[in-house]
C-alpha atoms as a PDB file:
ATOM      1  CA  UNK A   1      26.912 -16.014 -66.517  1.00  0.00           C
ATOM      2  CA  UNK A   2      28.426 -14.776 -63.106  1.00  0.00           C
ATOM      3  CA  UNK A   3      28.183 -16.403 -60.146  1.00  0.00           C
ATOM      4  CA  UNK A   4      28.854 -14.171 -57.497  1.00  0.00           C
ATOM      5  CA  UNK A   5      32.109 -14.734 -56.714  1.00  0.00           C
ATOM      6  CA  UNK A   6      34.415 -12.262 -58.161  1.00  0.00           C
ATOM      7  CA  UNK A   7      34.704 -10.658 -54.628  1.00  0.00           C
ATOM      8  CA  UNK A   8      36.741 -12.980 -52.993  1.00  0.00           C
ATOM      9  CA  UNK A   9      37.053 -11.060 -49.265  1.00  0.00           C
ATOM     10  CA  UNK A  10      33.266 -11.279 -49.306  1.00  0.00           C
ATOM     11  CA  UNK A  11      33.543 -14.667 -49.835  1.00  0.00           C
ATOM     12  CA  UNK A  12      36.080 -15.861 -46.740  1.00  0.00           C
ATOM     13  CA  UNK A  13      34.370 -13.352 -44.513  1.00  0.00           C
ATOM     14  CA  UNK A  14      30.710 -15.087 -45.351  1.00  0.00           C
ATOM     15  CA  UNK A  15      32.983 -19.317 -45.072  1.00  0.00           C
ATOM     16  CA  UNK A  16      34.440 -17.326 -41.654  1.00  0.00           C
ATOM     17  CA  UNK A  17      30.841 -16.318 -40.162  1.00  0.00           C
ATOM     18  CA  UNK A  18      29.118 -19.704 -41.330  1.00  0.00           C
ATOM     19  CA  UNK A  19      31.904 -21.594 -39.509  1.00  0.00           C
ATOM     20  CA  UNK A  20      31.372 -19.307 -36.153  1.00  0.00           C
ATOM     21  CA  UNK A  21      27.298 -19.897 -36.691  1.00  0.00           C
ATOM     22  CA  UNK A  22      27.818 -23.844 -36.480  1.00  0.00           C
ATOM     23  CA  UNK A  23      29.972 -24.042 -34.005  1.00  0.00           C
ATOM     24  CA  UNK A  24      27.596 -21.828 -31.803  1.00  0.00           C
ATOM     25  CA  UNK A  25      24.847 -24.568 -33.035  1.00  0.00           C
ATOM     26  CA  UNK A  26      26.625 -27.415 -32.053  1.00  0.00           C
ATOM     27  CA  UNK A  27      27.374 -26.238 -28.674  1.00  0.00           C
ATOM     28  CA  UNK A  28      23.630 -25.200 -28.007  1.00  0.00           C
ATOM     29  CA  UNK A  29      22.269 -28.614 -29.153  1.00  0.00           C
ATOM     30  CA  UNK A  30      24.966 -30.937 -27.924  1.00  0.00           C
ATOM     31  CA  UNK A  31      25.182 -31.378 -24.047  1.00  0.00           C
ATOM     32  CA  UNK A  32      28.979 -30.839 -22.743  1.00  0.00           C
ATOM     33  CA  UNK A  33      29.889 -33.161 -19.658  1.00  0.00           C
ATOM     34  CA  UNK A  34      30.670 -31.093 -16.547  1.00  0.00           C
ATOM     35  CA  UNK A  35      34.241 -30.467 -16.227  1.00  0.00           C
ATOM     36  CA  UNK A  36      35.895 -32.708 -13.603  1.00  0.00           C
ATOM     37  CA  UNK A  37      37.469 -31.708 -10.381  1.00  0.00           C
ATOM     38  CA  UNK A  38      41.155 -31.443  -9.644  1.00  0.00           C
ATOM     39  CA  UNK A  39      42.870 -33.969  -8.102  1.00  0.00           C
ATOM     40  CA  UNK A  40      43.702 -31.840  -5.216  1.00  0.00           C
ATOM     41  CA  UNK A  41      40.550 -30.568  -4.492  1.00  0.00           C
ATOM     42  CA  UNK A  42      37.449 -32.233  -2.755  1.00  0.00           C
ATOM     43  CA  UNK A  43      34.433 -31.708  -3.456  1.00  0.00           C
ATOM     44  CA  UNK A  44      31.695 -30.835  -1.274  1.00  0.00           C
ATOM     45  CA  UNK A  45      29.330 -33.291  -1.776  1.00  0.00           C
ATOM     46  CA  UNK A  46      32.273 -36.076  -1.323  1.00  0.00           C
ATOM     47  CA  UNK A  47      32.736 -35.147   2.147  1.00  0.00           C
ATOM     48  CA  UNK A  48      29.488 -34.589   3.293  1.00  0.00           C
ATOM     49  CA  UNK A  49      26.412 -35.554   0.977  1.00  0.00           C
ATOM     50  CA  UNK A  50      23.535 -33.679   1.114  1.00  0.00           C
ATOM     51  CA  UNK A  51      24.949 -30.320   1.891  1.00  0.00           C
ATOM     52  CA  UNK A  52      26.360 -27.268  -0.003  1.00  0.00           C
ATOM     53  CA  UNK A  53      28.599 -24.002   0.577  1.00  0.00           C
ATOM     54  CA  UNK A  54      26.786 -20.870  -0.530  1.00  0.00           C
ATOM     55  CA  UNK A  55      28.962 -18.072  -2.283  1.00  0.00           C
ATOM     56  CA  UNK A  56      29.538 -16.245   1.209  1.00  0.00           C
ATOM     57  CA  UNK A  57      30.746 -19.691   2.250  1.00  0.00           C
ATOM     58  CA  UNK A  58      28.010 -20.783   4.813  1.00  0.00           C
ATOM     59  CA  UNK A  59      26.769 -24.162   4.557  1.00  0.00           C
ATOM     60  CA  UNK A  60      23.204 -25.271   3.779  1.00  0.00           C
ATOM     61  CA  UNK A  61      21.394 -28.839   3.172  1.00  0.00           C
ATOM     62  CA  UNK A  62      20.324 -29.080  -0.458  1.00  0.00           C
ATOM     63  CA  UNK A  63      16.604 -29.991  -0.597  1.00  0.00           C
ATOM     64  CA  UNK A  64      16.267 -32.662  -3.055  1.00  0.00           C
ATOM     65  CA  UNK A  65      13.551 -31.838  -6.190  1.00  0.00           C
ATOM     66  CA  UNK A  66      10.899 -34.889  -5.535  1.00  0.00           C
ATOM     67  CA  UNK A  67       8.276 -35.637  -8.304  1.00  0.00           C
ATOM     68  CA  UNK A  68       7.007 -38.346  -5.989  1.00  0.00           C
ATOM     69  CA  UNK A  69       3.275 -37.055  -4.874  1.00  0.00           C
ATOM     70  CA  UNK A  70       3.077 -39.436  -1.897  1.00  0.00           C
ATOM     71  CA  UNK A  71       2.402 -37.546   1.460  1.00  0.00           C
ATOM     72  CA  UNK A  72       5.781 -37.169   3.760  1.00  0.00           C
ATOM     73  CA  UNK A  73       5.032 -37.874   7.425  1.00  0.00           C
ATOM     74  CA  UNK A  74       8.280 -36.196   8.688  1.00  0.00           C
ATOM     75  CA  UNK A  75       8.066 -32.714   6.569  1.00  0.00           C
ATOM     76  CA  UNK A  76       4.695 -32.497   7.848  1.00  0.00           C
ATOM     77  CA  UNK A  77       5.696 -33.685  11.888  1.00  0.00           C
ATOM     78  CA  UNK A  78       8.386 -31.015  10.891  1.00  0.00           C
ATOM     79  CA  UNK A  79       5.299 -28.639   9.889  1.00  0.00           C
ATOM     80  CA  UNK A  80       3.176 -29.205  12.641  1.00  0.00           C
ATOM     81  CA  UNK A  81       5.597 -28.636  15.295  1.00  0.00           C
ATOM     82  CA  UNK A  82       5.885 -25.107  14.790  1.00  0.00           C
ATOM     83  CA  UNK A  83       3.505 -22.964  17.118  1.00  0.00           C
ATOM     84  CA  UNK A  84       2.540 -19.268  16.599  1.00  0.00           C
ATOM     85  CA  UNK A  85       2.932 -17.614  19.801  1.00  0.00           C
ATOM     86  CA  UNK A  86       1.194 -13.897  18.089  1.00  0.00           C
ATOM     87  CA  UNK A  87       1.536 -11.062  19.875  1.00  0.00           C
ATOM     88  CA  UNK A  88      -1.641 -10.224  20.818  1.00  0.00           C
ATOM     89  CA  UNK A  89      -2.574  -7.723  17.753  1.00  0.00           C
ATOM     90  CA  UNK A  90      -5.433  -8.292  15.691  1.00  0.00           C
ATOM     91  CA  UNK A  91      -4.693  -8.142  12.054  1.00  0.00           C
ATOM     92  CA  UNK A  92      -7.758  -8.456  10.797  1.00  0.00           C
ATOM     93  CA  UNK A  93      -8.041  -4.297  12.193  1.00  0.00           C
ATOM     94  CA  UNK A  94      -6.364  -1.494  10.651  1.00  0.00           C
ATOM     95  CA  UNK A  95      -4.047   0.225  13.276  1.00  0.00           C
ATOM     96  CA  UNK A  96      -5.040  -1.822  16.284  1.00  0.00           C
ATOM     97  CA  UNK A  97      -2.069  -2.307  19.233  1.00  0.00           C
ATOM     98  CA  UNK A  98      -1.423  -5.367  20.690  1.00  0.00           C
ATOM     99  CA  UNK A  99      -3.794  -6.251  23.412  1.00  0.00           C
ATOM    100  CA  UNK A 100      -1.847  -6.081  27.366  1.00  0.00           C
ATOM    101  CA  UNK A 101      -3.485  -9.135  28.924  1.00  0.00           C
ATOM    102  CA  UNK A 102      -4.536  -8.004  32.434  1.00  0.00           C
ATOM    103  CA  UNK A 103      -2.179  -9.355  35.626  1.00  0.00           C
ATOM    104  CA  UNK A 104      -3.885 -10.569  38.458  1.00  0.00           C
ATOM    105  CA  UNK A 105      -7.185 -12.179  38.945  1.00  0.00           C
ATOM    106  CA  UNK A 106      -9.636  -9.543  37.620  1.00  0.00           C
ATOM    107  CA  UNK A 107     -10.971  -8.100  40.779  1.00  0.00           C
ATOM    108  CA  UNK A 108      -8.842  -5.097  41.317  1.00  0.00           C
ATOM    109  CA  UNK A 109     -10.558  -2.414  40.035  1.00  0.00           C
ATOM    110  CA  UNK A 110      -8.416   1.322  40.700  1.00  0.00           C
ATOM    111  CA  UNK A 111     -10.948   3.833  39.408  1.00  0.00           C
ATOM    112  CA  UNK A 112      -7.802   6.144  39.673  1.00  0.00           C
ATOM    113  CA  UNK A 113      -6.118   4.134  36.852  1.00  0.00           C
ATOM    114  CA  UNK A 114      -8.483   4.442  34.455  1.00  0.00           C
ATOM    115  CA  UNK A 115      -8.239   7.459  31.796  1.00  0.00           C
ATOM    116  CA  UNK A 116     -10.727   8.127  29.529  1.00  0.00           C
ATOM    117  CA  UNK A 117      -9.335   9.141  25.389  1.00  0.00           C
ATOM    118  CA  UNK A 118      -9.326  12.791  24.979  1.00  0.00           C
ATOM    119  CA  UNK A 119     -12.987  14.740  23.948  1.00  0.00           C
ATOM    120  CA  UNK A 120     -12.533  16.129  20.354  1.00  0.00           C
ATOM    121  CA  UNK A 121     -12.055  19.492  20.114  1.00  0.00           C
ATOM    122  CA  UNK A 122     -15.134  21.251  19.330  1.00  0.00           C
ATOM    123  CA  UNK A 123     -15.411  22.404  15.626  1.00  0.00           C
ATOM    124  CA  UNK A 124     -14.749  25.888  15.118  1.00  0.00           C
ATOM    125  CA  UNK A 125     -17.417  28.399  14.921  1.00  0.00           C
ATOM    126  CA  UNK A 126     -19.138  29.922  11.703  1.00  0.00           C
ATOM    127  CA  UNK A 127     -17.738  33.478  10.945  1.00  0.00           C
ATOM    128  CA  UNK A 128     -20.219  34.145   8.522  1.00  0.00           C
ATOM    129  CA  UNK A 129     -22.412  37.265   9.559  1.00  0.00           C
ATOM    130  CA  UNK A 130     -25.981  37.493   7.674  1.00  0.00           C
ATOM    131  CA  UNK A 131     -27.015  41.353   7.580  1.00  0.00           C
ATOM    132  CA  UNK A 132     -29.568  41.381   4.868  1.00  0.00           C
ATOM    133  CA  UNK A 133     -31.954  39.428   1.990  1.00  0.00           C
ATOM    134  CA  UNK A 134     -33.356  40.026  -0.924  1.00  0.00           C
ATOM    135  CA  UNK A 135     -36.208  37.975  -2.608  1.00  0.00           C
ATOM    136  CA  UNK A 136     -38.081  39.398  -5.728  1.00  0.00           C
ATOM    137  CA  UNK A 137     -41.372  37.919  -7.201  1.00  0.00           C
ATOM    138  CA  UNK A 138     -40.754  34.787  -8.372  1.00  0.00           C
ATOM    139  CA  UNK A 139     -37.114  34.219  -7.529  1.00  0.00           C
ATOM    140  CA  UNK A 140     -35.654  32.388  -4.640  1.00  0.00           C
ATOM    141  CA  UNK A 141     -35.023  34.296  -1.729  1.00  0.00           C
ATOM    142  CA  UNK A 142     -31.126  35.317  -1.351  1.00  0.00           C
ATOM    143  CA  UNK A 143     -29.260  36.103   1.302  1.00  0.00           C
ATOM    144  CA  UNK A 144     -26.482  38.605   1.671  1.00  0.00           C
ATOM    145  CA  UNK A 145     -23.413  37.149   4.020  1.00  0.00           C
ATOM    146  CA  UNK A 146     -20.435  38.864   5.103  1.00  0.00           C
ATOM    147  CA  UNK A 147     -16.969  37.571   6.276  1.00  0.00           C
ATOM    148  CA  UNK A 148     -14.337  40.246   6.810  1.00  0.00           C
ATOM    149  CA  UNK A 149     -14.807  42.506   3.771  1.00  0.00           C
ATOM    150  CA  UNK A 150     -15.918  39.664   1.638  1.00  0.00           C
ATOM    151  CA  UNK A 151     -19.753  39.731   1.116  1.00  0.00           C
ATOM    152  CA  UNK A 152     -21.146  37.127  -0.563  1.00  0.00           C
ATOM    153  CA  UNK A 153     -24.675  36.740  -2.008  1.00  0.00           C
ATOM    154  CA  UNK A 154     -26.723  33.268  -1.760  1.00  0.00           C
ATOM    155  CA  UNK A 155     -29.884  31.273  -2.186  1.00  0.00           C
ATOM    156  CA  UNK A 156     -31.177  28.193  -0.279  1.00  0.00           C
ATOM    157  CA  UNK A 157     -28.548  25.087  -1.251  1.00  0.00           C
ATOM    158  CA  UNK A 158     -25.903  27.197  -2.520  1.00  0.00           C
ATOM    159  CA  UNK A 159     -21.720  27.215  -0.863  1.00  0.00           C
ATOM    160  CA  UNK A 160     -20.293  29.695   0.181  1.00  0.00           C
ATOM    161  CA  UNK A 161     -16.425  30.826   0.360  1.00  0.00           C
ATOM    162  CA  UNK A 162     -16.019  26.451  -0.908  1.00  0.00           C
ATOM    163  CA  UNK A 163     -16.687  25.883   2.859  1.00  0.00           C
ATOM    164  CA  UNK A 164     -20.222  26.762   3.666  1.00  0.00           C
ATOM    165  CA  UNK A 165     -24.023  25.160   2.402  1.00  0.00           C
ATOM    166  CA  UNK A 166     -26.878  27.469   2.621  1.00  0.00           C
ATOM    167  CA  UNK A 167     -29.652  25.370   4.426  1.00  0.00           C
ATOM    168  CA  UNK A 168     -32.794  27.170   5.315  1.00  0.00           C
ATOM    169  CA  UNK A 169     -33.490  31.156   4.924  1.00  0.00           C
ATOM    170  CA  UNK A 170     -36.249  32.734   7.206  1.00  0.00           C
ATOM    171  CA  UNK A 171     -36.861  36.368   8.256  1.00  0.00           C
ATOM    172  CA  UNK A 172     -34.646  36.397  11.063  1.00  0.00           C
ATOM    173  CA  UNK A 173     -31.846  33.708  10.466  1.00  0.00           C
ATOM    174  CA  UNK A 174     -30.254  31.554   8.093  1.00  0.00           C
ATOM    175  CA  UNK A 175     -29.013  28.005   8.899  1.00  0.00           C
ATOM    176  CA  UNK A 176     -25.990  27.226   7.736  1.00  0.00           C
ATOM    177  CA  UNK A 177     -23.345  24.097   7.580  1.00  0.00           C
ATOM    178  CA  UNK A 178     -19.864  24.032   7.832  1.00  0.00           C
ATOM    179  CA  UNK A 179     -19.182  20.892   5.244  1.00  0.00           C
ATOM    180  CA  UNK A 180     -15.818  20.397   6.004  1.00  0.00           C
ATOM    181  CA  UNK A 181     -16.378  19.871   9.862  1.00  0.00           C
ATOM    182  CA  UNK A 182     -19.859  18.939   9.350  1.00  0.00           C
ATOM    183  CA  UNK A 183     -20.626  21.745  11.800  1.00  0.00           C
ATOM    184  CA  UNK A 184     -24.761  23.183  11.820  1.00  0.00           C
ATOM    185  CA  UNK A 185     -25.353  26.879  12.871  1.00  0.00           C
ATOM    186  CA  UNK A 186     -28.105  29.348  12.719  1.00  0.00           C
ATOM    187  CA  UNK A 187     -26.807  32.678  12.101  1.00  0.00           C
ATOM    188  CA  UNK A 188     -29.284  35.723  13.101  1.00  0.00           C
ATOM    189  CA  UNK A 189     -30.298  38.779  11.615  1.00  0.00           C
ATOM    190  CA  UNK A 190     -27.671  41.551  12.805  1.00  0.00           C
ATOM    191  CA  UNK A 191     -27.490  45.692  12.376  1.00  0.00           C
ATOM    192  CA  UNK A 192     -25.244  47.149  10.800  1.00  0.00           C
END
């Protein structure tokens, strides 16, 4: 009967690792005690309690962890001392500028000073030109449309050029709407 251990280098190797593995154990489970300081140096808390260096060096209070749920009169003086001054914008608007609070005591009026925003620009016209239409029995009357040396052919509720609806055919003109500027136009019946 063999028991495995004929390969003796297996055998330290696997004593070697199982030594390493327990030692890493015991040093997980088992606290160490924080190494003391030197002789020659203070410590920070020995000169001044209550306060710490950061790495860059600057000083800071340490805020003590409580587990006490009682109410603490001075963080909340502390708290309530604090005032927001704003600035006059309201957030509650997307975009809006902070409001000027007017100088003075509300009676001077200077029509001069007042501007009113800019008028929007007026959308631009159709360019569609309608020169002909075509209905047969039964069918729904069509409309031939030209822009440049496109023509385009159309029926009541159809787009045209992925810019214009067909609205209304009659003898004489078509009503059309521009549905990116939400533009209305009646184009009339030309020659040639």
């Amino acid at each position: 009967m063999k028991l495995g251990i004929e390969n003796r280098k297996q055998i330290i190797w696997l004593a070697v690792l199982g030594a390493i593995a327990l030692v890493m154990l015991g040093r997980e489970f088992w606290p160490s005690s924080p190494a003391a300081p030197l002789a020659g140096q203070p410590t920070a808390t020995a000169a001044r309690p209550g306060v710490r260096r950061t790495a860059s060096g600057k000083v800071i209070p340490v805020v003590e962890l409580r587990l006490d749920p009682t109410l603490d009169l001075n963080l909340l003086s502390q708290s309530e001392e604090i005032k927001y001054a704003g600035n006059g914008r309201n957030i509650f608007v997307a975009g809006s500028m902070p409001i000027e609070k007017p100088k003075g005591n509300g009676t001077d009026t200077q029509a001069a000073g007042i501007q009113l925003p800019p008028q929007p620009a007026p959308p631009p016209p159709i360019t569609l030109k309608f020169f002909g239409f075509a209905s047969r029995p039964g069918e729904a009357k069509k409309v031939f449309l030209s822009q440049g040396e496109d023509v385009f052919i159309a029926a009541e509720g159809d787009i045209v050029d992925r810019r214009y609806r067909v609205l209304h055919i009659s003898p004489t003109a078509v009503d059309v709407e521009d549905v990116l500027n939400n533009n209305r136009q009646s184009l009339p019946l030309t020659q040639g």
